[in-house]
Protein backbone atom coordinates (compact mmCIF):
# COMPACT_ATOMS: atom_id res chain seq x y z
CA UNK A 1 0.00 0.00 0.00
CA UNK A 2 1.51 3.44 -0.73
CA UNK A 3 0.80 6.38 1.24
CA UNK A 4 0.86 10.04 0.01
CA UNK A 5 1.09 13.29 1.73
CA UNK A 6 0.40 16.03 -1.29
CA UNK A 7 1.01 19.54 -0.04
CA UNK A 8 0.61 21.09 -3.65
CA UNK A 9 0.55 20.54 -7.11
CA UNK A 10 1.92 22.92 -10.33
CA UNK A 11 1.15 21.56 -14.09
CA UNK A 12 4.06 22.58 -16.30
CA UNK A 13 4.94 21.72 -20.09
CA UNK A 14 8.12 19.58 -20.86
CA UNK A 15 9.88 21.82 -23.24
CA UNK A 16 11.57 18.54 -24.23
CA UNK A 17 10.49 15.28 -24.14
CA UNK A 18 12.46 12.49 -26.30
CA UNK A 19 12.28 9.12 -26.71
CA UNK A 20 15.48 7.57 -27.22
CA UNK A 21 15.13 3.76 -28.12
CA UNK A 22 17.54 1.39 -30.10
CA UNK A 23 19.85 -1.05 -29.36
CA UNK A 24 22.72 1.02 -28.51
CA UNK A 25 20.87 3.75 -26.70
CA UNK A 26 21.97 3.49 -23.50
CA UNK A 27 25.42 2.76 -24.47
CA UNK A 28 25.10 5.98 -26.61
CA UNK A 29 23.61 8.08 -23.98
CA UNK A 30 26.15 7.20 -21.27
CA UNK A 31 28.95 8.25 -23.50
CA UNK A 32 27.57 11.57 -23.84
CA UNK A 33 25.64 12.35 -20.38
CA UNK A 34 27.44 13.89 -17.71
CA UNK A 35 26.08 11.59 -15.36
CA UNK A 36 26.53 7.68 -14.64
CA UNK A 37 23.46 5.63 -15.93
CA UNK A 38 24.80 2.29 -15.07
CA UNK A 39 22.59 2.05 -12.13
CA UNK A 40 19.26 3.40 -13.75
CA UNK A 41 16.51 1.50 -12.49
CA UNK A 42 13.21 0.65 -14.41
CA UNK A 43 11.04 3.30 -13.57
CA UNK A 44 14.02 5.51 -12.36
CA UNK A 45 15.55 9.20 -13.36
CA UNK A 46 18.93 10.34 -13.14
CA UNK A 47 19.88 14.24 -13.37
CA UNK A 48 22.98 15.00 -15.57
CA UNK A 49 24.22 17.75 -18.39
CA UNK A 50 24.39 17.80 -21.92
CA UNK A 51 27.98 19.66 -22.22
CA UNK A 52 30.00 20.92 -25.45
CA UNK A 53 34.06 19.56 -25.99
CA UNK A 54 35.17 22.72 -23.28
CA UNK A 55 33.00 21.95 -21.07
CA UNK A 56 30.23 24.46 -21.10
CA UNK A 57 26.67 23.72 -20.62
CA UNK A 58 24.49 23.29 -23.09
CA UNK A 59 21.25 21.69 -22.07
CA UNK A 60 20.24 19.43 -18.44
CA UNK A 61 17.83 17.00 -18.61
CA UNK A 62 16.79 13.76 -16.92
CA UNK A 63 17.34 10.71 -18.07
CA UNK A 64 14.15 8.32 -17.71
CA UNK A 65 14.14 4.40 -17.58
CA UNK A 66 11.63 3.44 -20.04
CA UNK A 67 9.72 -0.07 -20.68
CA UNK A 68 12.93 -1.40 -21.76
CA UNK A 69 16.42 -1.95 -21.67
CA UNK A 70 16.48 -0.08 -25.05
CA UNK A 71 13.98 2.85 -24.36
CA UNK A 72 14.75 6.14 -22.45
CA UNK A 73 13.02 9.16 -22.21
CA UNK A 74 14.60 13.03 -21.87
CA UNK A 75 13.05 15.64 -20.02
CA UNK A 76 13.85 18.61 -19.35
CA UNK A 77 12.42 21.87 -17.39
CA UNK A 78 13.67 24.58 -19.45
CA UNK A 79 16.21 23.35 -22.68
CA UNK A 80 13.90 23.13 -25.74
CA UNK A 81 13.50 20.36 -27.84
CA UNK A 82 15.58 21.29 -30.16
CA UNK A 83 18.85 21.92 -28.34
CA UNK A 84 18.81 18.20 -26.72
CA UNK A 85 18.53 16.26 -30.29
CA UNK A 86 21.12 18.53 -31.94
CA UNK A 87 23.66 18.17 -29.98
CA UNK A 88 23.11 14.21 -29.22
CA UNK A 89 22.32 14.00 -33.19
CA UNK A 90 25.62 15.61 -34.25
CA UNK A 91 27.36 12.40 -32.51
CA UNK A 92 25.67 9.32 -33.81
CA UNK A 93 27.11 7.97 -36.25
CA UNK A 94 26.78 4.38 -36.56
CA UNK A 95 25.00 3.85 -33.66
CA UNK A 96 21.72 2.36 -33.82
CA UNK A 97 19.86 4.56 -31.91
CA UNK A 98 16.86 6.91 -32.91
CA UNK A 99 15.47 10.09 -31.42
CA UNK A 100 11.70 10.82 -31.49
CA UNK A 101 10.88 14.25 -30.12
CA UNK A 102 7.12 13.79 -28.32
CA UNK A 103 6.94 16.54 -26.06
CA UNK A 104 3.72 17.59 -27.67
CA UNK A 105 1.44 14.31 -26.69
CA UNK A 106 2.88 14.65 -23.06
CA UNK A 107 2.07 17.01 -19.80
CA UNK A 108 3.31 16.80 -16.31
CA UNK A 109 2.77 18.13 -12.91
CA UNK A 110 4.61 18.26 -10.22
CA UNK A 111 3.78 16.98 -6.56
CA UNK A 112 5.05 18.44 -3.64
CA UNK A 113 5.06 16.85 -0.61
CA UNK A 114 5.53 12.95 0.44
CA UNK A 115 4.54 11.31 -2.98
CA UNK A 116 5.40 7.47 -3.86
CA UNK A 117 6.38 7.42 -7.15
CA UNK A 118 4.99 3.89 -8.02
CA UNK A 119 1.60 4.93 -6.64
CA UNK A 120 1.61 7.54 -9.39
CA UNK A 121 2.55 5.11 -12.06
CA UNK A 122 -0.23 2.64 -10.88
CA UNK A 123 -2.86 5.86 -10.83
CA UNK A 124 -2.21 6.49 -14.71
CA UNK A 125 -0.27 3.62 -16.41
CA UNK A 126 1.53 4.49 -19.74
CA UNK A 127 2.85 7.44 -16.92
CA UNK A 128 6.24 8.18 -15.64
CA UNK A 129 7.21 9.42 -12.03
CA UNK A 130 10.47 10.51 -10.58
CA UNK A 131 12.17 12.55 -8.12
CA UNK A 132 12.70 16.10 -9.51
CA UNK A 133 14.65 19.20 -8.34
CA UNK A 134 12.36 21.61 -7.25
CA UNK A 135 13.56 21.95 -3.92
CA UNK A 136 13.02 19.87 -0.55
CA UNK A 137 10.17 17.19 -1.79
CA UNK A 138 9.16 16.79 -5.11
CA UNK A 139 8.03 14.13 -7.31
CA UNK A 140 7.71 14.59 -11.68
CA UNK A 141 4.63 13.37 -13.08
CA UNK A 142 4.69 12.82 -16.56
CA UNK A 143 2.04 11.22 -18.66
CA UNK A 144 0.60 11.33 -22.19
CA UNK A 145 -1.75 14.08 -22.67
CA UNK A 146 -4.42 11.73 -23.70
CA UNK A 147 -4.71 10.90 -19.56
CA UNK A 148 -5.16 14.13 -18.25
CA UNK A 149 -8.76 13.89 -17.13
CA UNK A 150 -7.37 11.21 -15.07
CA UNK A 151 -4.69 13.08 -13.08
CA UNK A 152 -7.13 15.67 -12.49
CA UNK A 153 -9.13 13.57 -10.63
CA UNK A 154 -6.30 12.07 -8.96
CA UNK A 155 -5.51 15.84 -7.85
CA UNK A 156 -9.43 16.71 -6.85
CA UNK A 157 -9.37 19.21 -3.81
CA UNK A 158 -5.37 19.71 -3.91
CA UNK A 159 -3.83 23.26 -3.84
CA UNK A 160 -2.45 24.46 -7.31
CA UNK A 161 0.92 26.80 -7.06
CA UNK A 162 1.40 28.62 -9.84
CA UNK A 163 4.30 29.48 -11.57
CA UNK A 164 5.69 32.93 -9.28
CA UNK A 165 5.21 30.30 -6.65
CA UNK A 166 7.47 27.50 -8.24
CA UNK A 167 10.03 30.23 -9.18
CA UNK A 168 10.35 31.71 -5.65
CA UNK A 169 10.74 28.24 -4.39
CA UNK A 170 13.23 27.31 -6.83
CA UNK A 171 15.37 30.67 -6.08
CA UNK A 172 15.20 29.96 -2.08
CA UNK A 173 16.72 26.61 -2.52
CA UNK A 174 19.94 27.87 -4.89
CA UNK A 175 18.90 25.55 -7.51
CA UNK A 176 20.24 26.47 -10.61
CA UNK A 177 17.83 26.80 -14.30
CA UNK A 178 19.86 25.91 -17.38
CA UNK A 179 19.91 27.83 -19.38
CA UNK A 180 18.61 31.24 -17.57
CA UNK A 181 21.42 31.01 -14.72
CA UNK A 182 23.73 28.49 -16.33
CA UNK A 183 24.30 28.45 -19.77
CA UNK A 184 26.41 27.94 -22.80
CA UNK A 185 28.96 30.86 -21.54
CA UNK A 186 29.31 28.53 -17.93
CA UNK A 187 30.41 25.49 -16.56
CA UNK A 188 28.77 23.34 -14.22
CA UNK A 189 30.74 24.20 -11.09
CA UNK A 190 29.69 27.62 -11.51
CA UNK A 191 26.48 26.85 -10.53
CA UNK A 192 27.18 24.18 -7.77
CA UNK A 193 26.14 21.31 -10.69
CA UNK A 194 28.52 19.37 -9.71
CA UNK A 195 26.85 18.11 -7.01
CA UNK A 196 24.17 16.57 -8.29
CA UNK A 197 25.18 16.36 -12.11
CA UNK A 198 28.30 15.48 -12.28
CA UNK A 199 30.07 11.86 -12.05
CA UNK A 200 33.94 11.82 -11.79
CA UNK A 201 34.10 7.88 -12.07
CA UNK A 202 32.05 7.21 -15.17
CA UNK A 203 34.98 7.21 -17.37
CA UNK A 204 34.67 9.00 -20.80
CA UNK A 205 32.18 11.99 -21.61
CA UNK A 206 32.10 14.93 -24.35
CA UNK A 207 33.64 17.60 -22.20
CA UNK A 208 34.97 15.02 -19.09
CA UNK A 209 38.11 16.38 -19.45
CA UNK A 210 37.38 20.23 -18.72
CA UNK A 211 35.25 18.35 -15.40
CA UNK A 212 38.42 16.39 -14.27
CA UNK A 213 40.60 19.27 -14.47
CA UNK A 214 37.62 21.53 -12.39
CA UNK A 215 37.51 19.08 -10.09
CA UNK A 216 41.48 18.88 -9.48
CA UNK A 217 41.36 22.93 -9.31
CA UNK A 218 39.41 22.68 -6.46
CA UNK A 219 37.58 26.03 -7.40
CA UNK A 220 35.88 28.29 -10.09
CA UNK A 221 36.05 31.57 -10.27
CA UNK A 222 32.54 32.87 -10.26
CA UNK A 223 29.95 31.22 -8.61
CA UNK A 224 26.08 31.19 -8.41
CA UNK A 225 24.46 32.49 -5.10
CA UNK A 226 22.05 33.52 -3.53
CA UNK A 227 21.08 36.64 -2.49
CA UNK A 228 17.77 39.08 -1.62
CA UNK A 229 17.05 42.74 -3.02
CA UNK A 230 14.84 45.54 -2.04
CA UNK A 231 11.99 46.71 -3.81
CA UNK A 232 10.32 44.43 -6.96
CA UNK A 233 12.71 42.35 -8.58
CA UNK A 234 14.76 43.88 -11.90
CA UNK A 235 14.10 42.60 -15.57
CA UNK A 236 16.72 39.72 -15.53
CA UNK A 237 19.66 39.31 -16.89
CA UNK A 238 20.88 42.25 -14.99
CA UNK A 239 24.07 43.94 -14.24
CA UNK A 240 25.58 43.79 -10.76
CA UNK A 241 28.27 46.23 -9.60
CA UNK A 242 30.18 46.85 -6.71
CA UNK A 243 32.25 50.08 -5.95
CA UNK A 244 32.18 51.16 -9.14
CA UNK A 245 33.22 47.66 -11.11
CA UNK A 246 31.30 45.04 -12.02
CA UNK A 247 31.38 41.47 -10.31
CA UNK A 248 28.63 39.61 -12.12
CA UNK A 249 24.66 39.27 -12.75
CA UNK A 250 21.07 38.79 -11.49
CA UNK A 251 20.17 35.71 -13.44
CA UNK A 252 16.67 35.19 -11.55
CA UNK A 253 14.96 36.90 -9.13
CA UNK A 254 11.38 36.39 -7.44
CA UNK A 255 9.36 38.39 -5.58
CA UNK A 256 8.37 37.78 -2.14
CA UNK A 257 6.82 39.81 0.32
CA UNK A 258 9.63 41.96 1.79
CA UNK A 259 11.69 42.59 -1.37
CA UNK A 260 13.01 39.40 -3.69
CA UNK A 261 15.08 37.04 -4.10
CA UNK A 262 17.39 35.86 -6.79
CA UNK A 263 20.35 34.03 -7.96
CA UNK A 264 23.51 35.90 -9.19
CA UNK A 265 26.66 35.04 -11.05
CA UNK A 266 29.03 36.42 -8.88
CA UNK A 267 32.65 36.85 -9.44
CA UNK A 268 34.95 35.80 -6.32
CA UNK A 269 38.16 37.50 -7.23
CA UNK A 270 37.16 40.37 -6.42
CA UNK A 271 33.61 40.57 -4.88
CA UNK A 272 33.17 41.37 -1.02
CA UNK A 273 29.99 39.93 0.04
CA UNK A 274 29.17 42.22 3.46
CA UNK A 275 30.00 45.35 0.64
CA UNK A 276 26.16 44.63 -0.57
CA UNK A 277 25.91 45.03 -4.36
CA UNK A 278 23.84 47.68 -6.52
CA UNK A 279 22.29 47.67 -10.05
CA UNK A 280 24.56 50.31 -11.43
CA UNK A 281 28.00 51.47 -11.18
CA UNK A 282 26.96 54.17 -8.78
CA UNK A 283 24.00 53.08 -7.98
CA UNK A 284 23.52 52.69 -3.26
CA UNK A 285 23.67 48.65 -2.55
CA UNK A 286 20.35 47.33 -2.46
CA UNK A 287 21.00 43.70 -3.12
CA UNK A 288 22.87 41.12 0.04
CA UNK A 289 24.37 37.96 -1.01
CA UNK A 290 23.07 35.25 1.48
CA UNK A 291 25.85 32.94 0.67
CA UNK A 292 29.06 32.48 1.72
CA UNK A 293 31.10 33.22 -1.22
């Protein structure tokens, strides 16, 4: 019997959704993924990168175990469709492995709270569920769009958060969006990816060698935070400075009650973060950064 303790719901679009099936699929996934898939489980998700040859990031996604050995699915928050099968297209070449893009037969919500995954799956079958990343407790639902009627019943009398509401909790837990905070001009350790993304004993990778030689560094020189603002939150990207020189940008920012909150790409050569930080070169420090640098 599986017990659930839903404390909120939020519907949300893949903006990718791929089926990735063949007979070398997973071999040709786990040469390219930034994260181990050995260990994927039927049923399971693992959270990696889609990096170029130096290392920058170019797309996150999970990885989803499918109804086969031979079958995964890609999903991802924010990366479009058609950044994912570019840059995994661009590398097979006599692999037998074939990309279907389907994110327009599939939805997904995601539960907050104390949610068994497998009581989900049972609830809709033909759907998907797996951990996600949207801070503390959080399961992905995922399930052809044909079965919606049925997860709104499933979700009868929940609380819906919408979107401002994701965002803000998103920002408060310093999890990084790719591409909005981390992008194609970053690498993972910039945004503390390497925690969860990253696997240093997988063996080869496109762009493992840039990780190995982050990872023997010890340190990056800018660095995603966190940190709160007076007022309503900018229009993001925006321009941080401090005493006159600029150390980095607002990437995100959500607004709360008493001001906002955001994540910035902070430089720490030279940033002080008790100095506070402003919107313009001579612009009075409005902005803190909450984290230790």
């Amino acid at each position: 019997m599986f017990f659930s303790k839903i404390t909120g719901y939020h519907p949300w679009q893949p903006l990718a959704w791929l089926r990735v099936s063949g007979d070398d699929a997973l071999t040709f996934l786990q040469g390219q993924f930034t994260n181990d898939l050995r260990n994927l489980m039927a049923g399971g998700a693992i959270y990696g990168l889609w990096l170029n040859q130096k290392g920058r990031v170019l797309a996150d996604s999970f990885v989803v175990s499918g109804d086969g050995r031979d079958t995964f699915w890609l999903a991802s928050y924010f990366c479009p469709t058609p950044v994912i099968r570019e840059r995994l297209e661009a590398y097979i070449i006599a692999d037998d492995v074939v990309i279907t893009d389907e994110t327009a037969d599939w939805q997904a919500v995601t539960l907050l709270g104390t949610v068994e995954p497998a009581a989900l799956r049972q609830a809709v079958p033909g759907s998907l569920a797996f951990a996600g990343r949207r801070g503390a407790e959080s399961v992905e639902w995922v399930f052809p769009r044909v079965a919606k009627e049925q997860v709104g019943a499933y979700l009868a009398d929940r609380t819906e958060v919408d979107a401002g509401g994701m965002e803000r909790r998103r920002v408060l837990a310093g999890i990084a969006a790719v591409p909005a905070d981390i992008g194609p001009g970053e690498l993972p350790n910039e945004g503390g990816l390497e925690q969860d993304a990253i696997s240093y004993t997988k063996g080869c990778y496109l762009g493992q060698e840039v990780m190995a030689r982050l990872k023997a560094m010890g340190r990056v020189r800018r660095r995603l935070l966190r940190v709160t603002g007076r007022g309503s939150p900018p229009p993001v990207p925006a321009e941080l400075w401090q005493e006159g020189r600029k150390v980095g940008e607002l990437r995100s920012a959500a607004a709360g009650v008493d001001g906002f909150a955001g994540l910035a790409l902070l430089t720490l050569m030279s940033m002080q973060p008790a100095a506070g930080l402003g919107l313009a070169a001579e612009a009075v420090p409005t902005i803190t950064v909450t984290d230790p640098a």
